[in-house]
Each structure stands twice: as C-alpha cells, then as structure tokens.
C-alpha atoms as a PDB file:
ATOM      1  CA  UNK A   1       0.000   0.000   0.000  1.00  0.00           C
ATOM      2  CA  UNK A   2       1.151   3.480  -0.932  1.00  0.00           C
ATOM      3  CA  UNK A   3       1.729   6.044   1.263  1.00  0.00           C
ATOM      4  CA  UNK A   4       1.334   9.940   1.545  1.00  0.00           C
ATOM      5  CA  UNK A   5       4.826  11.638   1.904  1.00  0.00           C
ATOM      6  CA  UNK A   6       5.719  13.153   5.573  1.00  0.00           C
ATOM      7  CA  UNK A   7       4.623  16.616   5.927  1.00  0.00           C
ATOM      8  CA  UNK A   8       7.135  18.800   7.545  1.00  0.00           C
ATOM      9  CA  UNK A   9       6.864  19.381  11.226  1.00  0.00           C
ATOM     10  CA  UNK A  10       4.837  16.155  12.120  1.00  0.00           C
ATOM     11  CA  UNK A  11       6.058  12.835  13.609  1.00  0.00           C
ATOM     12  CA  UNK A  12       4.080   9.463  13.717  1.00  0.00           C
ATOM     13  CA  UNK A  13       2.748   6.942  11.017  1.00  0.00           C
ATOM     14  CA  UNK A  14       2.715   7.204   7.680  1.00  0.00           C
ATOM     15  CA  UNK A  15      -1.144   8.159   6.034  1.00  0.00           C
ATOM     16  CA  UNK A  16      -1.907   5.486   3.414  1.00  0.00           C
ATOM     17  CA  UNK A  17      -2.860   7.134   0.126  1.00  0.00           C
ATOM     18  CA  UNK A  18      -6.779   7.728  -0.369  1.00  0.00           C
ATOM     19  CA  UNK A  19      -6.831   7.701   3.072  1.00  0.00           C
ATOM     20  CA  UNK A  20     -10.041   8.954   5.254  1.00  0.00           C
ATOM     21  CA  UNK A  21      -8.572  11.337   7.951  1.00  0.00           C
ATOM     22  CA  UNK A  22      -9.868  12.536  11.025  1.00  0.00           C
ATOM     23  CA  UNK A  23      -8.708  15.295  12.073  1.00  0.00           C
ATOM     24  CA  UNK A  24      -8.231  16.956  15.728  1.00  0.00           C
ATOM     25  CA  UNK A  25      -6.460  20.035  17.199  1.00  0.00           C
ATOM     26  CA  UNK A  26      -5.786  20.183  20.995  1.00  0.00           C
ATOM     27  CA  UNK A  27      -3.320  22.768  22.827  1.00  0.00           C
ATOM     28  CA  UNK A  28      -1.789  20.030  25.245  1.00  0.00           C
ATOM     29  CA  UNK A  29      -1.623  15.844  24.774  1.00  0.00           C
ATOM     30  CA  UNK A  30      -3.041  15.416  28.075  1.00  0.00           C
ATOM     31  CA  UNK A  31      -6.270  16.988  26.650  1.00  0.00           C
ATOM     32  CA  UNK A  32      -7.023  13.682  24.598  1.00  0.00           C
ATOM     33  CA  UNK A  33      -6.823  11.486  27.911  1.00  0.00           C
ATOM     34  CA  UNK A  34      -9.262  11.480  31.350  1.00  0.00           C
ATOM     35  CA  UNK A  35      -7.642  13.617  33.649  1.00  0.00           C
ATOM     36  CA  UNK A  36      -8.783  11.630  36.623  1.00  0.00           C
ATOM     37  CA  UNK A  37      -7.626   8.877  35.198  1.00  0.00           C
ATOM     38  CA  UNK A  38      -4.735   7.610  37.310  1.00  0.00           C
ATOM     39  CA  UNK A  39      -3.592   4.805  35.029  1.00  0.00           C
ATOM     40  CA  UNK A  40       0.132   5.374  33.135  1.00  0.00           C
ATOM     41  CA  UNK A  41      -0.302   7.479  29.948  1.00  0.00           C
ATOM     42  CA  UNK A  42      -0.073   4.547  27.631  1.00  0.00           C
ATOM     43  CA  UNK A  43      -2.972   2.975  29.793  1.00  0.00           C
ATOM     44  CA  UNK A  44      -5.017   6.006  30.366  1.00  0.00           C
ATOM     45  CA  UNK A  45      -8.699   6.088  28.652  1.00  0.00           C
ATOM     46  CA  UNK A  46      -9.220   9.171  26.496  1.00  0.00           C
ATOM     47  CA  UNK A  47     -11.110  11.633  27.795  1.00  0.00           C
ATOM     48  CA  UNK A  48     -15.176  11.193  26.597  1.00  0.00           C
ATOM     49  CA  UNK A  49     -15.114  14.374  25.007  1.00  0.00           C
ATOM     50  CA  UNK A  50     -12.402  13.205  22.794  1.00  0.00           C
ATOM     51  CA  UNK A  51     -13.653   9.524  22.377  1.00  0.00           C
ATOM     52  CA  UNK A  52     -17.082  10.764  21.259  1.00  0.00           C
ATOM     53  CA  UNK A  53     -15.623  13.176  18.389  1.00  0.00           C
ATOM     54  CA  UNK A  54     -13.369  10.416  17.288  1.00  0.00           C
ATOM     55  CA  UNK A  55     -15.978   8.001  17.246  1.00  0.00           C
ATOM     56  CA  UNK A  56     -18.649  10.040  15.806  1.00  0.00           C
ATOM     57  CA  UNK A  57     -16.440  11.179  13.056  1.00  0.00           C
ATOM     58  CA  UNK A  58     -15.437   7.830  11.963  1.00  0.00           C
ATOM     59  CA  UNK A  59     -18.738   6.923  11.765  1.00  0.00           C
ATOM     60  CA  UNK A  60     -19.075   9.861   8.905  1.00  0.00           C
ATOM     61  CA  UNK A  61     -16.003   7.590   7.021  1.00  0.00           C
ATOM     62  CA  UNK A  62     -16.503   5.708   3.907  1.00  0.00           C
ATOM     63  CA  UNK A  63     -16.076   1.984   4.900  1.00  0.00           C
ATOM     64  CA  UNK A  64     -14.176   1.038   1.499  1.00  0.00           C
ATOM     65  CA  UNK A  65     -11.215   3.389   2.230  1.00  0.00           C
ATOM     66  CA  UNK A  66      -8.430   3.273   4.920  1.00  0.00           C
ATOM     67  CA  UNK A  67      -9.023   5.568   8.075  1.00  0.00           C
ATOM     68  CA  UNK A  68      -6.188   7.595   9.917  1.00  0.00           C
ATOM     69  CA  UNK A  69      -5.871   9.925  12.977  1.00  0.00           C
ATOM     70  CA  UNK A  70      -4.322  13.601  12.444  1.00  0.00           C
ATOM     71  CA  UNK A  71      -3.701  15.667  15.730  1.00  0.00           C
ATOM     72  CA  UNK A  72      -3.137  19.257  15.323  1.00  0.00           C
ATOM     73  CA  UNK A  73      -1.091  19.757  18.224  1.00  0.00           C
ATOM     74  CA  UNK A  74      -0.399  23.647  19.175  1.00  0.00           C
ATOM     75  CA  UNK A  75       3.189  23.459  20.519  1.00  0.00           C
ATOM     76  CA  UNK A  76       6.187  22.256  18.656  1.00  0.00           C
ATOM     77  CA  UNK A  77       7.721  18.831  18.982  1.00  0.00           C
ATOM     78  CA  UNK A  78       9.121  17.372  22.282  1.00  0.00           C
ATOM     79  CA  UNK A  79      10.090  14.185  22.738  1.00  0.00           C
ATOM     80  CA  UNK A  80      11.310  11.639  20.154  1.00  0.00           C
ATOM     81  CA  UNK A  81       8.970   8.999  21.011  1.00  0.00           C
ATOM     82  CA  UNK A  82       5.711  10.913  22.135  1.00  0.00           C
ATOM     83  CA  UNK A  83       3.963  10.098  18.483  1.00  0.00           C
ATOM     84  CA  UNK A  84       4.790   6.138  19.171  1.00  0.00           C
ATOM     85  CA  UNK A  85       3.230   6.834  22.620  1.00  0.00           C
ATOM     86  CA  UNK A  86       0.473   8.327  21.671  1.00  0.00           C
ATOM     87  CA  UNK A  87      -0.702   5.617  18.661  1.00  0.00           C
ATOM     88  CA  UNK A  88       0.285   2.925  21.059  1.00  0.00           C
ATOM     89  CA  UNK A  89      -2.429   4.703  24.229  1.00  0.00           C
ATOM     90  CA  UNK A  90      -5.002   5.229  21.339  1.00  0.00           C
ATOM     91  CA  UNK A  91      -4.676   1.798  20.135  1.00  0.00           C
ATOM     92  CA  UNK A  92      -4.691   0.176  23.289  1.00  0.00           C
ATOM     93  CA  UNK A  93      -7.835   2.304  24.777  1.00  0.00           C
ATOM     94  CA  UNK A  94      -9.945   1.206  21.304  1.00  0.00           C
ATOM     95  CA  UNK A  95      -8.380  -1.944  21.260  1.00  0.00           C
ATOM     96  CA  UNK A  96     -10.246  -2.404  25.288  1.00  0.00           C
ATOM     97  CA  UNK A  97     -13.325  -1.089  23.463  1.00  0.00           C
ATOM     98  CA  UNK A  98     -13.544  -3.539  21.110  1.00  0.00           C
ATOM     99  CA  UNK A  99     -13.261  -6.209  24.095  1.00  0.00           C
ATOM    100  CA  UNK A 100     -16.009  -4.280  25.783  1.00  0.00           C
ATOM    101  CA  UNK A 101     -17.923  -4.890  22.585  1.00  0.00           C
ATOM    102  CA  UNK A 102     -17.386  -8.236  22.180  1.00  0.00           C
ATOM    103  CA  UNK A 103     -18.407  -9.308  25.700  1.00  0.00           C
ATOM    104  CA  UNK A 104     -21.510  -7.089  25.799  1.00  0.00           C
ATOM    105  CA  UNK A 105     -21.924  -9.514  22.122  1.00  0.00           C
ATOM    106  CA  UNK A 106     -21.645 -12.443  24.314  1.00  0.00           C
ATOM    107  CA  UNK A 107     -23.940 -11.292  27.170  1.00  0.00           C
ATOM    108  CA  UNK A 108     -26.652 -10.328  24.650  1.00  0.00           C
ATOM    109  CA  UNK A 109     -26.432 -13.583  23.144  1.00  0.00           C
ATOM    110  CA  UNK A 110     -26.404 -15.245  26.542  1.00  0.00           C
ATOM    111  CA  UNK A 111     -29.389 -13.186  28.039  1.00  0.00           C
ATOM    112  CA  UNK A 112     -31.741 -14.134  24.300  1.00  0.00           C
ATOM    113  CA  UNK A 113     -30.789 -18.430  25.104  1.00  0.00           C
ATOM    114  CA  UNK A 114     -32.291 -17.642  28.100  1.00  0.00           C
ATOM    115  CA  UNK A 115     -34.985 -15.683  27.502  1.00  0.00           C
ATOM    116  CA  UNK A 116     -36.300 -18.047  24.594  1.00  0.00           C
ATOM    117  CA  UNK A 117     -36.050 -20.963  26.827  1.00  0.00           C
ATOM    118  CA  UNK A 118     -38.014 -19.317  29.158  1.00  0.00           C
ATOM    119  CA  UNK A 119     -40.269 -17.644  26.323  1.00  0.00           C
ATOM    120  CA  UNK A 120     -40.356 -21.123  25.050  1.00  0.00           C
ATOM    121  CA  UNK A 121     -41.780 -22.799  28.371  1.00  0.00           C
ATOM    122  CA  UNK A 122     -43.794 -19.991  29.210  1.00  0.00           C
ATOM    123  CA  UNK A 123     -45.823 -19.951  25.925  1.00  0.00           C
ATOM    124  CA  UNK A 124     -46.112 -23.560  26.129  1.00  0.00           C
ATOM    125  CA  UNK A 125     -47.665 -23.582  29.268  1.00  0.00           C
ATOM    126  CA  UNK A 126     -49.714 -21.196  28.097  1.00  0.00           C
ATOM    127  CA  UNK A 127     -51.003 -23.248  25.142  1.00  0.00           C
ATOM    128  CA  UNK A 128     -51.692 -26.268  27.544  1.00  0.00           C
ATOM    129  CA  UNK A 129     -53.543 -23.777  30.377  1.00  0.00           C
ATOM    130  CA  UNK A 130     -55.680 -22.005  28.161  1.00  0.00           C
ATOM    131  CA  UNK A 131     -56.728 -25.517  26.030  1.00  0.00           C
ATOM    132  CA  UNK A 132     -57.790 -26.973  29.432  1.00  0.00           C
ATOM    133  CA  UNK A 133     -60.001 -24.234  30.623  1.00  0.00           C
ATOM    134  CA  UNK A 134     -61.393 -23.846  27.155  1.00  0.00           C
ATOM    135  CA  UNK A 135     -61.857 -27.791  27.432  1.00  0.00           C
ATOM    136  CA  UNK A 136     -63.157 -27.098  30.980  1.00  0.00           C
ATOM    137  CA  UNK A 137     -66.062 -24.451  29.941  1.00  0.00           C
ATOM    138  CA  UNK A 138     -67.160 -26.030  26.896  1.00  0.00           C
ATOM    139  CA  UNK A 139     -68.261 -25.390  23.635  1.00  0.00           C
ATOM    140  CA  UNK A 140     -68.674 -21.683  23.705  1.00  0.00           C
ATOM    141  CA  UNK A 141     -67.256 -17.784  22.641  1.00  0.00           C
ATOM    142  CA  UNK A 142     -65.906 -17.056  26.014  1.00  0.00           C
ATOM    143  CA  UNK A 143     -63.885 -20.250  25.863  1.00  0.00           C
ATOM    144  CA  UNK A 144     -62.414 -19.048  22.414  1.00  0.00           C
ATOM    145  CA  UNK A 145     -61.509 -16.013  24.018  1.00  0.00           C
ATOM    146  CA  UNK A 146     -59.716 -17.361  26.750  1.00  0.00           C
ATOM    147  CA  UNK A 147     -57.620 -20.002  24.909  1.00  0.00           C
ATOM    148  CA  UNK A 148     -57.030 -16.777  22.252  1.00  0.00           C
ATOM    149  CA  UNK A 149     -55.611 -14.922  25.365  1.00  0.00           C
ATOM    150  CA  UNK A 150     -53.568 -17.740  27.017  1.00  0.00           C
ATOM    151  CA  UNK A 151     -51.897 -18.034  23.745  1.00  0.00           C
ATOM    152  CA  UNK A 152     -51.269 -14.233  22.911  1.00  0.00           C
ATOM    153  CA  UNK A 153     -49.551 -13.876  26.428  1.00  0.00           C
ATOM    154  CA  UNK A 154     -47.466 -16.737  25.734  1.00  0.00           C
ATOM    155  CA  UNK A 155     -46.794 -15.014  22.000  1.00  0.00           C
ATOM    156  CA  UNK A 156     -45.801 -11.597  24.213  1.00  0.00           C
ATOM    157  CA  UNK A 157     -43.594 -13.151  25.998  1.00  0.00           C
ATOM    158  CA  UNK A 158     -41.965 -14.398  22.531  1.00  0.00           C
ATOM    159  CA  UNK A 159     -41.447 -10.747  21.914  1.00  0.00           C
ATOM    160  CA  UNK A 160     -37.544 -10.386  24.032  1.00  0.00           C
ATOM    161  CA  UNK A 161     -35.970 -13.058  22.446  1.00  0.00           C
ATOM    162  CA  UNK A 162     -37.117 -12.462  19.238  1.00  0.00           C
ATOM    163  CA  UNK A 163     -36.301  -9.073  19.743  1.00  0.00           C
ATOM    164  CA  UNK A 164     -32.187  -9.851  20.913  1.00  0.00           C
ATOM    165  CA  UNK A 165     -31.832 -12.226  17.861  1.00  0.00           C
ATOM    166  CA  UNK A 166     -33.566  -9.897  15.232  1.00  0.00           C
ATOM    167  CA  UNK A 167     -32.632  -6.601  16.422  1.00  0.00           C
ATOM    168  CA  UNK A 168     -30.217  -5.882  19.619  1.00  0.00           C
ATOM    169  CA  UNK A 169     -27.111  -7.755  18.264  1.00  0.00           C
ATOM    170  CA  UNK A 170     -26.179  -5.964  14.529  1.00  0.00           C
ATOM    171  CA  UNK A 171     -26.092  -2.209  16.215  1.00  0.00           C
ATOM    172  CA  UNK A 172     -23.099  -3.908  18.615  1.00  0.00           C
ATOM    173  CA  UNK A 173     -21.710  -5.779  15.751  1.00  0.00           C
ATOM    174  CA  UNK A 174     -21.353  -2.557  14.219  1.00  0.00           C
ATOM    175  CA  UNK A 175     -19.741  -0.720  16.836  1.00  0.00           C
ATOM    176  CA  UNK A 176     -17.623  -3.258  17.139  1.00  0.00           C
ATOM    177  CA  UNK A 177     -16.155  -3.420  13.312  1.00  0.00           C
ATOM    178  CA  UNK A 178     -15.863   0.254  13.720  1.00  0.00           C
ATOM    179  CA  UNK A 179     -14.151   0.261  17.171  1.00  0.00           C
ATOM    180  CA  UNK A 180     -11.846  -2.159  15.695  1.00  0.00           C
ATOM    181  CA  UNK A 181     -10.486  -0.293  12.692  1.00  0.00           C
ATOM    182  CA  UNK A 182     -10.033   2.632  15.398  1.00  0.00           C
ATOM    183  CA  UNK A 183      -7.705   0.716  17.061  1.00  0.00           C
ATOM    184  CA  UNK A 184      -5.355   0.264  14.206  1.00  0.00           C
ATOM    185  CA  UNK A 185      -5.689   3.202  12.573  1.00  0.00           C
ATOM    186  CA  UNK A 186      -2.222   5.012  11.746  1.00  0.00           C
ATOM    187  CA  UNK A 187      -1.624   8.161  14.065  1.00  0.00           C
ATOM    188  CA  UNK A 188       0.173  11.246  13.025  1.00  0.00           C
ATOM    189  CA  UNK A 189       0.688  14.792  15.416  1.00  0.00           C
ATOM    190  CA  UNK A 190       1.473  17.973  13.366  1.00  0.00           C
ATOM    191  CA  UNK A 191       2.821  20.531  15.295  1.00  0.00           C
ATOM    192  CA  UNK A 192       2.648  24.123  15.796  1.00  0.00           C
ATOM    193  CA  UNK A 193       6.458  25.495  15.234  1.00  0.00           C
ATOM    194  CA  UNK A 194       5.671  29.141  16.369  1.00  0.00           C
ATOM    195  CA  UNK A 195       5.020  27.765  20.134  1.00  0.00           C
ATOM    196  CA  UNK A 196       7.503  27.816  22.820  1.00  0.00           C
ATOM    197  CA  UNK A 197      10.264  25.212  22.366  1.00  0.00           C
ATOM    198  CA  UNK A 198       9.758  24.173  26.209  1.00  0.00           C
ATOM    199  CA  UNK A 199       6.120  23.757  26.093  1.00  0.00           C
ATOM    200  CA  UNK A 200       5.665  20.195  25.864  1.00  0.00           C
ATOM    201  CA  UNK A 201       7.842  19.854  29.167  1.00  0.00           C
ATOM    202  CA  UNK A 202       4.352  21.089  30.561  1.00  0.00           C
ATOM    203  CA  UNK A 203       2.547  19.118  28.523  1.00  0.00           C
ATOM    204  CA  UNK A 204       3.722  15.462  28.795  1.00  0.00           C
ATOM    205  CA  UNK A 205       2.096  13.465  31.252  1.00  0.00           C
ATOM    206  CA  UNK A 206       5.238  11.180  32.143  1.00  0.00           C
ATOM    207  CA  UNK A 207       8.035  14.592  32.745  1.00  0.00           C
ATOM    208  CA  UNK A 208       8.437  14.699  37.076  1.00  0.00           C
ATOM    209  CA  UNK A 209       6.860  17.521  38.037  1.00  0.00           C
ATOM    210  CA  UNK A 210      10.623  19.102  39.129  1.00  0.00           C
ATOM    211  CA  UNK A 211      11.636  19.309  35.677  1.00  0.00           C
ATOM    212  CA  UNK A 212       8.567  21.029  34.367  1.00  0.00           C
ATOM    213  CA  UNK A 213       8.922  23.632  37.395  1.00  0.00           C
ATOM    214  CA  UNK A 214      12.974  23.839  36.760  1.00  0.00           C
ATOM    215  CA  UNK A 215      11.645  24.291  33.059  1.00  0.00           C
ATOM    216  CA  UNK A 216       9.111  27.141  33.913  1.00  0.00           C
ATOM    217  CA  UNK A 217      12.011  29.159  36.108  1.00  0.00           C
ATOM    218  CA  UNK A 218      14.486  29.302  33.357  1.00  0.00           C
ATOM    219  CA  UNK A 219      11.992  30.206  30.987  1.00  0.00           C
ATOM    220  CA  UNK A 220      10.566  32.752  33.568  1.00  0.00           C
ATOM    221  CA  UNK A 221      13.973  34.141  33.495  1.00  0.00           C
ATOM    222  CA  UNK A 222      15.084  34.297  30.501  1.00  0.00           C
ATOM    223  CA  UNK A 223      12.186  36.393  29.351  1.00  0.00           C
ATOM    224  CA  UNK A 224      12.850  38.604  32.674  1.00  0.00           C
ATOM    225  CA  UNK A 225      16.331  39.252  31.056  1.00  0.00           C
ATOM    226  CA  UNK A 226      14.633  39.821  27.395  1.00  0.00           C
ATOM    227  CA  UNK A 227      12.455  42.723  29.293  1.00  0.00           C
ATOM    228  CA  UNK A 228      15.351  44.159  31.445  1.00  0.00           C
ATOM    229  CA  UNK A 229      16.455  47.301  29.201  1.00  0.00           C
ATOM    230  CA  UNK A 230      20.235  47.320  29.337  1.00  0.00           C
ATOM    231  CA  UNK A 231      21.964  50.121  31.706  1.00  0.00           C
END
C-alpha cells in the first residue's frame, strides 16, 4: 500500500494514500486522555469528550477506504517517542473497546438463550392452560376467548428473544467493526512550530513535576532578562 509523503513538522505513522482522515487540534496531549484517570499514559482512557468526536467522526467515514488519525497539536515537537506513545495509548484504549464490545456480544447472546427458553416454556404452558379451561367451559365464545388470550400472552412473551436475535445484536456488531479499525488506525501529530520550544515539558504526562517547574524558572527568566532594558 502506498503512502502519503511526511509533511514537515509532524512525527508518527505514515497516512496510506486515499486515506479517510480525522482530524483533531488540541493545545496540550493530556487533553485527549481522562484527567482523573490515574492509570500510566499509555494505559489512560481518552477523555469522553475526545472519544465521542473520534468516534462520531469515523462513523461519517466511507467503509471502502483506509481511516487515519491527524492531531493538530499547538506546541512544537518534544520528545522523540511521544507520536509512538500516543498511537500505542489510542490503540490500546480502542483496542479495550472492542473487548467491551465483544463481551456485551456475548452477554446479549447469553441473556436471548435464556430468555427463549423461558419464552419457550412460558408460551407452552400457556397453550396447555388455556386448552384446558377452554376444554373445561365447553363449547362456547368465552372459551375461544380465553384459549385466544392464554396463547397471545405466551406469543408476548416471545417478543424479548425475538427481539435480541432480530434486532439488539447488529447495532453492537457494528460498533464493534468500527471500534476495531479505530484501534489500528495510523496516528500522526502535526505541530505548531511558532510555540515555545519548552512547552511540551508542561505538557507530557510522564516529565516529574521538578523538571517542568525547573523548566518554567528558566523560561521565567530568561524572558525577565529579554524585558530588562540594558543600563
């Protein structure tokens, strides 16, 4: 598969040709993830906001092409590996979707055996009472009508399982196909050169909190010396 050439100032994967982009533009990285989130970045689930205009957008995508992931990211680049890190928490947080998906799948599934065996006895009970008591009253209308309502109710209850194996199961299916292309979609940043060379020290979730205060102090001062006319 062909692919589109590197743009300057971006890091990451490689865009196939023809392919389907989506395309987001945050200030910070730690904007994508959950901020309460106190799993390690490459753990960390993205924050809804972010999840829900990914997902929704994708769902905009023409099936037949290939799909990437384009973040507009307002600072300029920081560390060599932040791109792989990124792709790799993305990945990994669809990638647990799509295992989400695939169990609810298997619960649905589980819940409609059920619920037709129970459907099943229930409307075959239903056959057998309402026979009996027609049987017991006799020739008659009002013994039509209440073997015609024994076996409606047991019909009703025909109505869940019916509904799980007809229904319930392709919308999940769905979101499950999708989910999955999601989580191996190629992942590009393209950054903002004009920002502040330091800004991603303040911006990466894994730099110790000393270093990004060092950071802000020798950035604090070297501007105090830019504004310091000389004597």
């Amino acid at each position: 598969m062909t692919t589109a050439p590197h743009p300057p100032g971006s890091a990451g994967d490689a865009l196939p040709q023809r392919c389907a982009v989506i395309e987001i533009r945050v200030s910070e990285l730690r904007q994508l993830f959950n901020a309460i989130d106190p799993s390690p970045f490459r753990e960390r689930d993205l924050d809804p906001r972010a999840e829900q205009f990914i997902v929704e957008w994708a769902s905009d995508l023409p099936p037949d092409r290939p799909w990437g992931l384009v973040v507009h990211l307002d600072r300029p680049a920081g560390r060599a590996d932040e791109a792989e890190a990124l792709r790799e928490a993305i990945h990994e947080y669809f990638g647990q979707r799509v295992v989400a998906c695939r169990r609810r799948l298997r619960e649905l599934f589980h819940r409609g055996r059920i619920s037709l065996v129970i459907a099943l006895a229930f409307l075959t009970a239903s056959t057998v009472v309402g026979d009996a008591v027609a049987d017991y009253l006799g020739d008659g209308r009002f013994s039509e009508v209440i073997r015609e309502g024994f076996l409606i109710g047991g019909w009703v209850a025909m109505w869940r399982p019916l509904e799980v194996f007809l229904y319930d199961w392709w919308p999940i299916r769905a979101e499950g196909r999708l989910l999955q292309r999601l989580s191996t979609m190629p992942v590009r940043i393209e950054y903002k050169e004009t920002a502040s060379t330091d800004a991603w020290r303040a911006d990466w979730p894994e730099v110790p909190a000393a270093e990004v205060a060092r950071s802000a102090l020798t950035t604090g001062a070297h501007h105090q010396r830019r504004a310091t006319p000389p004597t």
